[in-house]
N, C-alpha and C. Protein backbone atom coordinates (compact mmCIF):
# COMPACT_ATOMS: atom_id res chain seq x y z
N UNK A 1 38.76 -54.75 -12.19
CA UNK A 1 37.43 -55.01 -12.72
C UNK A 1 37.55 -55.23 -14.22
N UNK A 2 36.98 -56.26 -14.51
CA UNK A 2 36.66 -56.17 -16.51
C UNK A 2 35.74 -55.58 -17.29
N UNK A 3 36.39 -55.51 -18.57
CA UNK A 3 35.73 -54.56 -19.54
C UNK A 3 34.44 -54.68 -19.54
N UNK A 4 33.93 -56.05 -19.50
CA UNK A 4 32.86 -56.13 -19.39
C UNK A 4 31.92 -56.41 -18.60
N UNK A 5 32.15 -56.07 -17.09
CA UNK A 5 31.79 -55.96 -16.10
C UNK A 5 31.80 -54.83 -15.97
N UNK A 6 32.44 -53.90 -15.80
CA UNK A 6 32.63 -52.38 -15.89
C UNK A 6 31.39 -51.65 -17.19
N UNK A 7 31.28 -52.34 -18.30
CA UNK A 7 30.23 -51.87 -19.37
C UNK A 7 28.98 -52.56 -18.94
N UNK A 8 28.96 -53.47 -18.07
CA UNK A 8 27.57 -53.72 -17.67
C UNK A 8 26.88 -53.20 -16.46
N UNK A 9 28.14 -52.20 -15.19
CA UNK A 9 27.96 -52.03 -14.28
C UNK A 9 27.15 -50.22 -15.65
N UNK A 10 27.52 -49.73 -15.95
CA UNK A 10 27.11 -48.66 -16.43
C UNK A 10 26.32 -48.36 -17.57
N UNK A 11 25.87 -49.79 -18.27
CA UNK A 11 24.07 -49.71 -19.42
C UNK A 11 23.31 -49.69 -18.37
N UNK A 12 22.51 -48.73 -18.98
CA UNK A 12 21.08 -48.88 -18.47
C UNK A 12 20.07 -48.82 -19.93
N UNK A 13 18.65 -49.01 -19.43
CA UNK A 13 17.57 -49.68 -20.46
C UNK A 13 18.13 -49.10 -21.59
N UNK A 14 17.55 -47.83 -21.71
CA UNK A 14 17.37 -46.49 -22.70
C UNK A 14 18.91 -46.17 -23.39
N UNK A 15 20.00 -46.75 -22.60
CA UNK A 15 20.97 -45.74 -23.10
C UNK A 15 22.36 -46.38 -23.59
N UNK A 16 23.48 -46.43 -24.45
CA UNK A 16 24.46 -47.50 -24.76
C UNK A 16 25.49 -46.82 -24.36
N UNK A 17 26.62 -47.03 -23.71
CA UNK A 17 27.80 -46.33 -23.05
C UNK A 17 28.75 -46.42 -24.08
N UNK A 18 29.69 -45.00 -24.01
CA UNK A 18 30.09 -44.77 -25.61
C UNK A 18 31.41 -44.43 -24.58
N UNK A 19 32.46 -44.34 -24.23
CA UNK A 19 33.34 -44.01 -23.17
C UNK A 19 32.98 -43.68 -22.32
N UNK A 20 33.19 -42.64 -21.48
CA UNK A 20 32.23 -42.29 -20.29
C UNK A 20 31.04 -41.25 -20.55
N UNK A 21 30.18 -41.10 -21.49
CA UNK A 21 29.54 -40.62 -21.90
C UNK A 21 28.31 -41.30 -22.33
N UNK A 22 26.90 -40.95 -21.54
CA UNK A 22 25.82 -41.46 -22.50
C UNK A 22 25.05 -41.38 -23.30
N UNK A 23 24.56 -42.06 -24.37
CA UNK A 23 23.93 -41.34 -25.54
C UNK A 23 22.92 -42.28 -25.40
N UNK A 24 21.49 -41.16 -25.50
CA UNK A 24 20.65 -41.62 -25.07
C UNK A 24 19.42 -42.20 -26.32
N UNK A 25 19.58 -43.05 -26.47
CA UNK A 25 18.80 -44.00 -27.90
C UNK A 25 17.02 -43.51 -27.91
N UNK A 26 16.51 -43.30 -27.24
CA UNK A 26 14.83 -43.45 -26.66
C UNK A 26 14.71 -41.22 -26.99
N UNK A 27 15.50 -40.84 -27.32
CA UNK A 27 15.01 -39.12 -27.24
C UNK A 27 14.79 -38.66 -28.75
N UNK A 28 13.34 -39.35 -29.36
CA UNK A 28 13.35 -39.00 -30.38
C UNK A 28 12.07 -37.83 -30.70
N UNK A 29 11.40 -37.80 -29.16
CA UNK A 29 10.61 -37.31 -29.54
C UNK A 29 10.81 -35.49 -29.24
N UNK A 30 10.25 -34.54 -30.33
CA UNK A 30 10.40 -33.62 -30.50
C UNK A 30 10.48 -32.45 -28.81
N UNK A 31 9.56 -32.77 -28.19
CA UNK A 31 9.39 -32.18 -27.03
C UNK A 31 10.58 -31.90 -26.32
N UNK A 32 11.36 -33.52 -25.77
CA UNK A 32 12.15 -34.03 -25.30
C UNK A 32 13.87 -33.04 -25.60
N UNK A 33 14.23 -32.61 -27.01
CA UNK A 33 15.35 -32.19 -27.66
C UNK A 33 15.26 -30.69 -27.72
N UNK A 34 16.08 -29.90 -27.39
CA UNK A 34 16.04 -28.80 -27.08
C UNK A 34 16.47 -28.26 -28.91
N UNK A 35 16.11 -27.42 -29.29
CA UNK A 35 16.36 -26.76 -30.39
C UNK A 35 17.06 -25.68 -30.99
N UNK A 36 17.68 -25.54 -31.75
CA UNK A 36 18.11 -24.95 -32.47
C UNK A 36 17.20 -23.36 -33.50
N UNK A 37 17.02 -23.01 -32.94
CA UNK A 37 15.98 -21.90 -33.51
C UNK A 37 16.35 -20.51 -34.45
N UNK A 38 15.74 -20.06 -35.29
CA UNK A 38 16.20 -18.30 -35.12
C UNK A 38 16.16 -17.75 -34.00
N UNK A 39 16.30 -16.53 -34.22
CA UNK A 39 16.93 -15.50 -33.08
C UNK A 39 16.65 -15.93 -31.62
N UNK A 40 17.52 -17.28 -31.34
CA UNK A 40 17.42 -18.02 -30.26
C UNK A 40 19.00 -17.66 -29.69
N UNK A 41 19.57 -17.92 -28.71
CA UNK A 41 20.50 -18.17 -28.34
C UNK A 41 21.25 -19.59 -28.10
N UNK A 42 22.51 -19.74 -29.02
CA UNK A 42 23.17 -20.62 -29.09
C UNK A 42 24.74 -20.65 -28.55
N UNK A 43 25.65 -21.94 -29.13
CA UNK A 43 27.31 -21.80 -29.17
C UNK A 43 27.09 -22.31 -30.61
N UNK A 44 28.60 -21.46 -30.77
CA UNK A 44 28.99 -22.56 -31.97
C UNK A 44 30.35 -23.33 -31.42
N UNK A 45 29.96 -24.15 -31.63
CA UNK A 45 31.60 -25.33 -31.61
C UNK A 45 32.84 -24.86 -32.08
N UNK A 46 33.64 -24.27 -31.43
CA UNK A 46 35.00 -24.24 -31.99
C UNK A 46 36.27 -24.87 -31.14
N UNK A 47 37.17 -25.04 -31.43
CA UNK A 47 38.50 -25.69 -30.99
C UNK A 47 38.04 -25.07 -29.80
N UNK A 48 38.38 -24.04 -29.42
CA UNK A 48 38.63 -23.33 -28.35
C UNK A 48 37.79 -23.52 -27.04
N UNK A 49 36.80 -24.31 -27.39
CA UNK A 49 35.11 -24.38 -26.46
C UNK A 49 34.10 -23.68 -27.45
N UNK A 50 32.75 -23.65 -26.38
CA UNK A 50 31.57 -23.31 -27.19
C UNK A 50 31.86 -21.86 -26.98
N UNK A 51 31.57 -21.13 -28.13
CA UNK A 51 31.70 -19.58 -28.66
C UNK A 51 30.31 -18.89 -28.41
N UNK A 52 29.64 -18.17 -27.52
CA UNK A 52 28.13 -17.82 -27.45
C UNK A 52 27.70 -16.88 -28.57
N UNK A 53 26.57 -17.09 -29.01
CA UNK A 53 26.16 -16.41 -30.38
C UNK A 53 24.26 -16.71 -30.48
N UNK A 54 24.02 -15.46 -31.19
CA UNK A 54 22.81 -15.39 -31.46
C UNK A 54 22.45 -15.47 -33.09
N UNK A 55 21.54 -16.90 -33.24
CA UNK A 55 21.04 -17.21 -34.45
C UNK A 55 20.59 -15.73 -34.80
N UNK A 56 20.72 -15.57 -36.48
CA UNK A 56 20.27 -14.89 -37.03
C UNK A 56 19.18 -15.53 -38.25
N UNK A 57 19.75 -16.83 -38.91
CA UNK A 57 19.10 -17.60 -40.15
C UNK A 57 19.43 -18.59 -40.17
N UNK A 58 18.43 -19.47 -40.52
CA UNK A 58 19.25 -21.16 -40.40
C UNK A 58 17.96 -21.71 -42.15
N UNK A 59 19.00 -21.88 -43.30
CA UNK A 59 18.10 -22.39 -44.14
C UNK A 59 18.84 -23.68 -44.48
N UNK A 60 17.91 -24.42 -44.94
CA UNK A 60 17.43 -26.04 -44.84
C UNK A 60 16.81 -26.21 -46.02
N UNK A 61 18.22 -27.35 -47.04
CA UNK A 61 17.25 -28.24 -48.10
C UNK A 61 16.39 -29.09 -47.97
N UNK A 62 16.14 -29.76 -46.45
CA UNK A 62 15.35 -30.86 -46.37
C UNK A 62 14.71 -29.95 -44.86
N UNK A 63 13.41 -28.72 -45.15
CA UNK A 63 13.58 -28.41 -43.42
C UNK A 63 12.43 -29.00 -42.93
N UNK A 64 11.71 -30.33 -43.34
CA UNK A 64 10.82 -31.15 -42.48
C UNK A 64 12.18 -32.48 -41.61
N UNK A 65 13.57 -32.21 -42.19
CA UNK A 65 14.46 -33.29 -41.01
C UNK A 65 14.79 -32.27 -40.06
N UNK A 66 14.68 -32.77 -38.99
CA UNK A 66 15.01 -31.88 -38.02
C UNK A 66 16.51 -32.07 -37.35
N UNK A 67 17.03 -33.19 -37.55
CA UNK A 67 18.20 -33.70 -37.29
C UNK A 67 19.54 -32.60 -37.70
N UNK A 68 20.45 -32.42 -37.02
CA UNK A 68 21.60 -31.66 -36.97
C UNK A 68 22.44 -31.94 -38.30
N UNK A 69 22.80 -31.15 -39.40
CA UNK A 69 23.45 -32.33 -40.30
C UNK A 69 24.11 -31.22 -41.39
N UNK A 70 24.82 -31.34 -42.30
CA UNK A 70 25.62 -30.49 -43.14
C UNK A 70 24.68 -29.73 -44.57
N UNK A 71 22.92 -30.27 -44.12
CA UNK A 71 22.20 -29.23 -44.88
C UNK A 71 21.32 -28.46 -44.71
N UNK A 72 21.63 -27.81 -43.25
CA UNK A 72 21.24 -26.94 -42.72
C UNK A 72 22.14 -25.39 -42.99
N UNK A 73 22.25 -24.18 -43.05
CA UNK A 73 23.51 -23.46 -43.52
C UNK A 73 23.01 -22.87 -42.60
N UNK A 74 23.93 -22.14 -41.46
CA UNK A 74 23.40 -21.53 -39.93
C UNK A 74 24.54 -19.73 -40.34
N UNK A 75 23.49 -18.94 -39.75
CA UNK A 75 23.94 -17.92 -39.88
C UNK A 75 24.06 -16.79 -38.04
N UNK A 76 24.87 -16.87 -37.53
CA UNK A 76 25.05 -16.09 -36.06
C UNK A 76 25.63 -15.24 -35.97
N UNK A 77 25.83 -14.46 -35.09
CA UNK A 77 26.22 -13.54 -34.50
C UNK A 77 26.93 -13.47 -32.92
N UNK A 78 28.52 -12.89 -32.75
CA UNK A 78 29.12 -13.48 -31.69
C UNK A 78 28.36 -12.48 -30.30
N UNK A 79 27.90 -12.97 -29.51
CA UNK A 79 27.27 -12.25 -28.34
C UNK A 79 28.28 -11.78 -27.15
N UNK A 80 29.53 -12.50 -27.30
CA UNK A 80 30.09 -12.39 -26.33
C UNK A 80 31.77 -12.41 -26.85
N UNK A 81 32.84 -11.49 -26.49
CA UNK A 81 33.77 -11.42 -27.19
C UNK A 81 35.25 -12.99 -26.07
N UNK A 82 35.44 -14.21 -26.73
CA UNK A 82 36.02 -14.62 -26.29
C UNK A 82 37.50 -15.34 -27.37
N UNK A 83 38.32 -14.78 -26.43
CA UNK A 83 39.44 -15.32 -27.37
C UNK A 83 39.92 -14.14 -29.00
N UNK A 84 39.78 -15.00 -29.99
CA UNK A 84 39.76 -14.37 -31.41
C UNK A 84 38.45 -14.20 -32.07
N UNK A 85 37.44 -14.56 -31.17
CA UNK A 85 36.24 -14.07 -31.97
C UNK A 85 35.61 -13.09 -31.21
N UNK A 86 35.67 -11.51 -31.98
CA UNK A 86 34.80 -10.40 -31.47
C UNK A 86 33.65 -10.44 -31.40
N UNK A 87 32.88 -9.52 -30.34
CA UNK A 87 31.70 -9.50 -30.21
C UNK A 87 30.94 -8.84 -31.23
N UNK A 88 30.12 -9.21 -32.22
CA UNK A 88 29.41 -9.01 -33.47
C UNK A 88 30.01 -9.59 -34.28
N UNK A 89 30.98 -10.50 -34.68
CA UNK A 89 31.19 -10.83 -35.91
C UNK A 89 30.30 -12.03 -36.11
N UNK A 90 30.33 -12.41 -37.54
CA UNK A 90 29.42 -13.01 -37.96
C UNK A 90 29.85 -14.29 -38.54
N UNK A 91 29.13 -15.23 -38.08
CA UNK A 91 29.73 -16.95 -38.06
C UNK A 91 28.95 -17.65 -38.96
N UNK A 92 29.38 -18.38 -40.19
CA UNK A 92 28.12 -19.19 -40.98
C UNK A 92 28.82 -20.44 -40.93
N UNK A 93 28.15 -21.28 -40.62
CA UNK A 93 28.34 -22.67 -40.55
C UNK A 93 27.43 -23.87 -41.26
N UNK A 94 27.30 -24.82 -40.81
CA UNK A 94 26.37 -25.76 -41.04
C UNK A 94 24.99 -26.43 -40.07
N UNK A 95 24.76 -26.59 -39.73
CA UNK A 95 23.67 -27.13 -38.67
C UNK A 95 24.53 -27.83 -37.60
N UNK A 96 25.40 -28.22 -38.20
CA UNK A 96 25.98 -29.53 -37.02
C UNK A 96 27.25 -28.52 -36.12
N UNK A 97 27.91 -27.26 -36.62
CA UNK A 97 28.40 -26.23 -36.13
C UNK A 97 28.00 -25.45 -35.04
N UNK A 98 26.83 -25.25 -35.01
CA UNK A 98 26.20 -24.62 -34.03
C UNK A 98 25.15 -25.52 -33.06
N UNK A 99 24.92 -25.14 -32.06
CA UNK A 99 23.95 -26.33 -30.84
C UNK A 99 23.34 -25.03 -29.71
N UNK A 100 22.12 -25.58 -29.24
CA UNK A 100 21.32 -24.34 -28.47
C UNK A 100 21.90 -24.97 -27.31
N UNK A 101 21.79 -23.54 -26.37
CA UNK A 101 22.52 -23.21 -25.11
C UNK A 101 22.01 -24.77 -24.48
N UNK A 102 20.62 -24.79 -24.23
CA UNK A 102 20.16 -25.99 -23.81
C UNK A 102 20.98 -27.35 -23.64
N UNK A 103 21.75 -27.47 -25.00
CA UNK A 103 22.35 -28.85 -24.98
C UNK A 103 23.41 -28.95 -24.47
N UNK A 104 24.21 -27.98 -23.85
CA UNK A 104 25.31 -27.71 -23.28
C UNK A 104 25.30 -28.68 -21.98
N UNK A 105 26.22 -29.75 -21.83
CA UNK A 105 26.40 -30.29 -20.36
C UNK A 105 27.57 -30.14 -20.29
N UNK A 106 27.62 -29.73 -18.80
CA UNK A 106 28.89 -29.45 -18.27
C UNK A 106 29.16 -29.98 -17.00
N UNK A 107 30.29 -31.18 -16.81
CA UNK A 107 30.74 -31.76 -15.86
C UNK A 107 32.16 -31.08 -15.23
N UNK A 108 32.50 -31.94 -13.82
CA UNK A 108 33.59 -31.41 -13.69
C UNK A 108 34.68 -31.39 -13.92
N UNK A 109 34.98 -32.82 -15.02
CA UNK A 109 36.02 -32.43 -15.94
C UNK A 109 35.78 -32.36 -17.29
N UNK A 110 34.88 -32.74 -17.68
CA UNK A 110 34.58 -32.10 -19.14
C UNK A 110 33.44 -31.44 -19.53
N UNK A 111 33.16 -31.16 -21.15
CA UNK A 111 31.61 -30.61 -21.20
C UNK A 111 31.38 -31.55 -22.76
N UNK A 112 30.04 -31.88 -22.79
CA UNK A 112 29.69 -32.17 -23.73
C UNK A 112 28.20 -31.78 -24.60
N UNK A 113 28.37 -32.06 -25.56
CA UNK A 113 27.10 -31.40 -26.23
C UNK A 113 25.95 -32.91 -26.28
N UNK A 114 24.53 -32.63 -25.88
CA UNK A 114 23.67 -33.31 -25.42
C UNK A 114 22.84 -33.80 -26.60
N UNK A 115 21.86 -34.15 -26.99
CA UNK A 115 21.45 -34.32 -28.57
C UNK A 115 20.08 -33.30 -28.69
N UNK A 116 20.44 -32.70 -29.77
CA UNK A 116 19.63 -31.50 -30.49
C UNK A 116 18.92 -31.54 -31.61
N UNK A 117 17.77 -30.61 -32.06
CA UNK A 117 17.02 -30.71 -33.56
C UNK A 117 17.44 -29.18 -33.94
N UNK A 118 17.53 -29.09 -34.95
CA UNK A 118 17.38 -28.15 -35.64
C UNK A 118 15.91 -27.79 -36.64
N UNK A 119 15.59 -26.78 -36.15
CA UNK A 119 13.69 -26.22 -36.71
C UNK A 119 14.37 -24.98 -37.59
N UNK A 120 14.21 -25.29 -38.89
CA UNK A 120 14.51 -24.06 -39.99
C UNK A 120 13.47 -23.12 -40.45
């Protein structure tokens, strides 16, 4: 089959095929995106997989963008002890570091993170 038969067997309206993964262009509206909150439950992204952790503070130079991005400064807490990170230690990152449980997809051979807002 060709490349581009194969990329046309798998667009659809809403969405542009990025490897086998879709990213969905049309989810802008707030309802729709699962969030990023205080004392919400999240992961943070690390090498290892997603790390489970509970927001503690998330402050924001711009906090009317809601978009995931490096000026958000995220402050958590590890909920669950996996690997090298103990349960209570404390993780500060950026906005784009951390993602709510929500966005978590998980297939059967991979997992990927879904698209998220961050509310400061």
């Amino acid at each position: 089959m060709s490349g581009a038969l194969r990329q046309s067997r798998y667009t659809r309206a809403n969405a542009s095929f990025i490897g086998h993964i879709y990213r969905e262009d049309n989810m802008t509206s707030s309802t729709l995106l699962p969030a990023l909150e205080q004392s919400k439950s999240a992961y943070y992204d690390s090498l290892i997989g997603p790390i489970p952790c509970k927001i503690d503070s998330i402050t924001s130079t711009e906090p009317q963008d809601l978009r995931p991005s490096s000026r958000q400064q995220v402050t958590a807490t590890v909920t669950k002890e996996v690997r090298g990170y103990k349960k209570g230690a404390k993780l500060t990152g950026w906005g784009l570091d951390f993602f709510p449980r929500a966005a978590l997809r998980r297939t059967r051979y991979c997992s990927y993170i879904k698209p998220y807002q961050v509310q400061a």
